[in-house]
Protein backbone atom coordinates (compact mmCIF):
# COMPACT_ATOMS: atom_id res chain seq x y z
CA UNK A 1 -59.55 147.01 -60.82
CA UNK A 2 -58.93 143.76 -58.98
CA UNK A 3 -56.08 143.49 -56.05
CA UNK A 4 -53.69 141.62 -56.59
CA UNK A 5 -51.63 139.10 -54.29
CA UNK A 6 -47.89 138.63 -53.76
CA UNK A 7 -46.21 135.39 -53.67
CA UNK A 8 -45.64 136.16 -49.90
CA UNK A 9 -48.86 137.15 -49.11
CA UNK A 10 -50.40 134.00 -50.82
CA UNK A 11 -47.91 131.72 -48.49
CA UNK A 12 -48.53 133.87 -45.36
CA UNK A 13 -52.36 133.36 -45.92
CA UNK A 14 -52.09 129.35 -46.97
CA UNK A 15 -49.03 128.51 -43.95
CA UNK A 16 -47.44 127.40 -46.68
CA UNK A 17 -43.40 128.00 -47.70
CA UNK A 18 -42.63 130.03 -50.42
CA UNK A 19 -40.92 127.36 -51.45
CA UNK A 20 -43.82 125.56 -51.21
CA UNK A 21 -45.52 127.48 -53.00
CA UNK A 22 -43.66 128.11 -55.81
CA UNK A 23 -42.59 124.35 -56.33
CA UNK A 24 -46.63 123.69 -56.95
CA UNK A 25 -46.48 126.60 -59.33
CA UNK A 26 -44.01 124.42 -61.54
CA UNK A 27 -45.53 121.50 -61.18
CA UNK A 28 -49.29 123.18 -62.00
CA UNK A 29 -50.88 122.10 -58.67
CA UNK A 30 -51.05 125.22 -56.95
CA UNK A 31 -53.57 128.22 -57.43
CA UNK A 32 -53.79 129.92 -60.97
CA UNK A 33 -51.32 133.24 -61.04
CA UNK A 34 -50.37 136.18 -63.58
CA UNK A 35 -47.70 137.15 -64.89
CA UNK A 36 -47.00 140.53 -64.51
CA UNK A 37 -43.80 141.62 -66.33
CA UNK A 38 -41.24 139.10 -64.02
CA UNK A 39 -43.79 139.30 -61.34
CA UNK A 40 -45.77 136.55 -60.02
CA UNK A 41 -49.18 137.33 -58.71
CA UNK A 42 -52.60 135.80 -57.58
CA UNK A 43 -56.46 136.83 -57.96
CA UNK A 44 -57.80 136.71 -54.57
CA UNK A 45 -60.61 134.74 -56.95
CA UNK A 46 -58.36 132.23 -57.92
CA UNK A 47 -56.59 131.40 -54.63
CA UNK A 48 -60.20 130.96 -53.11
CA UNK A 49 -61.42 128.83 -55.94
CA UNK A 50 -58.39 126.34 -55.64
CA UNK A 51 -58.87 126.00 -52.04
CA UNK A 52 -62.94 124.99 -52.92
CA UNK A 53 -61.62 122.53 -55.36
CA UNK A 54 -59.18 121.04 -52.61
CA UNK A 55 -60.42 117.02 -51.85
CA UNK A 56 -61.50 117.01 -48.36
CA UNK A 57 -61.80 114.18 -45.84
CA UNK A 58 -64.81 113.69 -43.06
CA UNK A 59 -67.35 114.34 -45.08
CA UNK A 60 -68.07 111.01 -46.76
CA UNK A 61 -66.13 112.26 -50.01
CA UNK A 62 -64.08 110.09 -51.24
CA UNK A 63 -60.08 111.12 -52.17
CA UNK A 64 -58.65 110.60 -55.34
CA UNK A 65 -55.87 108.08 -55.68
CA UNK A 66 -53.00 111.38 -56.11
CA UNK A 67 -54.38 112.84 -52.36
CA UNK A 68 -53.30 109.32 -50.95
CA UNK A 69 -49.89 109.75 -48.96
CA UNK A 70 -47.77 107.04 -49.71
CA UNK A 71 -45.07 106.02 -47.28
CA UNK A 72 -42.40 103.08 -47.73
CA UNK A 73 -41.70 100.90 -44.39
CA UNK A 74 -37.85 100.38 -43.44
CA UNK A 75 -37.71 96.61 -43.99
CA UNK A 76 -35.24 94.74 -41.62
CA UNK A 77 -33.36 92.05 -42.70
């Protein structure tokens, strides 16, 4: 049987909030989980294959236009 990985565990290993983490689990960005009973968990398979499908930068890959930080300048009048 596969291990499975606890919401902390998953945030500990990504540096990531739980918070964090469980805001992109409403909003569908973050890694695939499982519901077990009221427990959230993650496939070690899943977390990895998120993290392969991440964009990445450096390499001559372009981003997509949703991995582009937008920021809004302070305009003085």
């Amino acid at each position: 049987m596969e291990s499975l990985l606890t919401e902390n565990e998953v945030s500990a290993s990504l540096k990531v909030s739980l918070a964090c983490l469980r805001r992109w689990r409403l909003q569908g960005a973050g890694p695939q989980y499982v519901k077990v009973n009221n427990m959230v968990r993650y496939r070690e398979a899943d977390v990895s294959a998120w993290l392969r499908e991440l964009p990445t930068a450096g390499n001559g890959r372009r981003l997509g236009p949703k991995s582009v930080i937008r920021t809004k300048l302070a305009v003085s009048a």
